[in-house]
Protein backbone atom coordinates (compact mmCIF):
# COMPACT_ATOMS: atom_id res chain seq x y z
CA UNK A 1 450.24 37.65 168.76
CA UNK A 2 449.24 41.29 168.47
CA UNK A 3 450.71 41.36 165.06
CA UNK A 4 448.40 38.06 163.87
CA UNK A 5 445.18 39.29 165.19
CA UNK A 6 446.06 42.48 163.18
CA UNK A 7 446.76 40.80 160.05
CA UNK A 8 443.94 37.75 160.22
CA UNK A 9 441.54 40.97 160.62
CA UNK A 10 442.59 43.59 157.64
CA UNK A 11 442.69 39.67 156.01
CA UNK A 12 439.22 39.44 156.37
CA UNK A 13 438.10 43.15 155.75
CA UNK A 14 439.18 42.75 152.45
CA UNK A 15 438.30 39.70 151.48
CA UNK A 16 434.56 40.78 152.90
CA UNK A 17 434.35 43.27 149.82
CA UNK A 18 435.97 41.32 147.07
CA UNK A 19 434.28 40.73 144.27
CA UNK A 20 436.78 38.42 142.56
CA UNK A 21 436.08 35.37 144.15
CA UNK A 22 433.40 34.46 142.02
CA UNK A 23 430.25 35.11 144.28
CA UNK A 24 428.27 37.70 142.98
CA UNK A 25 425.01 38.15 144.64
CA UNK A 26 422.34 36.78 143.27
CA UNK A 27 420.11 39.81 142.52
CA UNK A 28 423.11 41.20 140.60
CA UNK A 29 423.20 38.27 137.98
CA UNK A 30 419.66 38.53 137.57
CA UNK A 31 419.43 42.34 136.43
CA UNK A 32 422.63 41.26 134.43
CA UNK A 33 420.72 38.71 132.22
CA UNK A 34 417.16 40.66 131.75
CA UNK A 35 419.30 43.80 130.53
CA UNK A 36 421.10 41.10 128.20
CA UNK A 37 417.78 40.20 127.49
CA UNK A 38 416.42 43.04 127.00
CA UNK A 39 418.91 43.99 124.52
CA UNK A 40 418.76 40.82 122.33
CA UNK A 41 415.03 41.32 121.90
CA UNK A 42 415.24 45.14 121.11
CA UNK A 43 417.96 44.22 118.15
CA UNK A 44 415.68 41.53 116.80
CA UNK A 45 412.75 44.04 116.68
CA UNK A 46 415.21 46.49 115.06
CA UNK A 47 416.56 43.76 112.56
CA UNK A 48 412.91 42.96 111.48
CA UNK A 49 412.96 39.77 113.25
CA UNK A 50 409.19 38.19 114.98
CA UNK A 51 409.76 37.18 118.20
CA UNK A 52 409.92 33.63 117.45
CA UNK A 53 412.82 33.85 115.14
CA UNK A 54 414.60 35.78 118.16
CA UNK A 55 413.65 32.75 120.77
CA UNK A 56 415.03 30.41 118.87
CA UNK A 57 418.12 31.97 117.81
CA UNK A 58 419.24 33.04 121.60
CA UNK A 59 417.46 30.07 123.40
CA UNK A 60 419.52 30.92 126.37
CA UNK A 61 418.23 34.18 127.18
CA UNK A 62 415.16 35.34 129.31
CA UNK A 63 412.33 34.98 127.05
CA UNK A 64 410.46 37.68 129.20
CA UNK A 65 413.50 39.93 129.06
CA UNK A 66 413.30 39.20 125.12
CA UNK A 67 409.36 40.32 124.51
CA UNK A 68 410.39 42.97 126.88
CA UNK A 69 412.76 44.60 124.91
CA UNK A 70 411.57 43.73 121.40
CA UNK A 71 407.86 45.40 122.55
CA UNK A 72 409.97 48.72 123.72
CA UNK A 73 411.30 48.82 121.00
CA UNK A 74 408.78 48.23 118.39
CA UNK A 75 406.80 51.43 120.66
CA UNK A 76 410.08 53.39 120.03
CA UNK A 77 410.30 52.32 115.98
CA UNK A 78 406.54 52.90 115.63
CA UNK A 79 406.93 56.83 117.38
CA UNK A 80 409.48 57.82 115.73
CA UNK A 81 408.30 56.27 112.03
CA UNK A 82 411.99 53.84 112.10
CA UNK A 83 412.50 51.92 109.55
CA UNK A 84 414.00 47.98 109.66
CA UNK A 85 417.75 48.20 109.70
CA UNK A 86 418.71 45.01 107.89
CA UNK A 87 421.85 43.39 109.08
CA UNK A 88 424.99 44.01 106.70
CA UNK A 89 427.17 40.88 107.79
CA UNK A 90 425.74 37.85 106.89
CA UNK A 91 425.87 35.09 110.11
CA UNK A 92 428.26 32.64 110.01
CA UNK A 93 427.68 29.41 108.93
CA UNK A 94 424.73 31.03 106.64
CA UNK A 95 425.12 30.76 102.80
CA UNK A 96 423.64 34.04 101.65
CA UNK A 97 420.52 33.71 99.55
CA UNK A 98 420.83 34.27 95.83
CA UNK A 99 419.18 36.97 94.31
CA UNK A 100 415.42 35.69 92.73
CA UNK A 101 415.57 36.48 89.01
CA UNK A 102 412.05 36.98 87.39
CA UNK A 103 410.73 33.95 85.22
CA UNK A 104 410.91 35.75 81.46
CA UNK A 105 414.78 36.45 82.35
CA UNK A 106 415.56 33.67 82.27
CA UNK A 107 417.30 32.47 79.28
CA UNK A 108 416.11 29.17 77.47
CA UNK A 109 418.68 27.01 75.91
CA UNK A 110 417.56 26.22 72.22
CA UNK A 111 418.99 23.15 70.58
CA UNK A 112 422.12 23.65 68.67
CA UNK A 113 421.71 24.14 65.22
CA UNK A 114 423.64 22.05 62.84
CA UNK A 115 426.64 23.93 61.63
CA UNK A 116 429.36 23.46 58.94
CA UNK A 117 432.18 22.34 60.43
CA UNK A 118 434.69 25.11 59.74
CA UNK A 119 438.07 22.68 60.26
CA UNK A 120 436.89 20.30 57.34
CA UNK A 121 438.66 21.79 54.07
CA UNK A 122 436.77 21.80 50.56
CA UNK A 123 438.08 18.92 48.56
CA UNK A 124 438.97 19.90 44.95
């Protein structure tokens, strides 16, 4: 009996501070998803994105975590005269845009002129 009381009690001790069953406090997921917010928002302000482009493309996110950390770090870009990183992968499912080519570049197909046909042979 001794034995069960023993075991039923280091049982619950440990169970008491697990934090694999899936129950994370509350307060804990919270700061978990405005510091994920956070961060989205302060990549979109260093991609050169407006804040609306950054809403819509992580509609799950805090949107008060988002201005958050896109306003920090527009303040941090603006100090320290940053420039816009650009991103280098394109996203997938994007075709990438092709590159504008001024108007007088481009080339204007003339009709064809009429030609001598070069396979007929001279009759003599």
């Amino acid at each position: 009996m001794f034995s069960f009381r023993l075991l039923s009690l280091l049982a619950v001790a440990l169970l008491a501070g697990c934090d694999l069953l899936g129950t994370e406090a509350a307060e804990k997921t919270a700061a978990l998803r405005e510091a994920d917010g956070k961060a989205i928002g302060s990549a979109c302000r260093q991609a050169g994105r407006a804040i609306e482009d950054c809403y819509a493309l992580n509609a799950k996110a805090q949107r008060a975590a988002m201005f958050a950390g896109w306003r920090e770090m527009d303040e941090y870009m603006r100090e320290n005269k940053l420039d816009i990183v650009a991103p280098q992968v394109p996203r997938p499912g994007v075709r990438a845009a092709e590159p504008e080519v001024a108007k007088s570049e481009v080339a204007v197909p003339t009709p064809a002129e009429s030609k001598p046909d070069k396979r007929k042979s001279h009759a003599s």
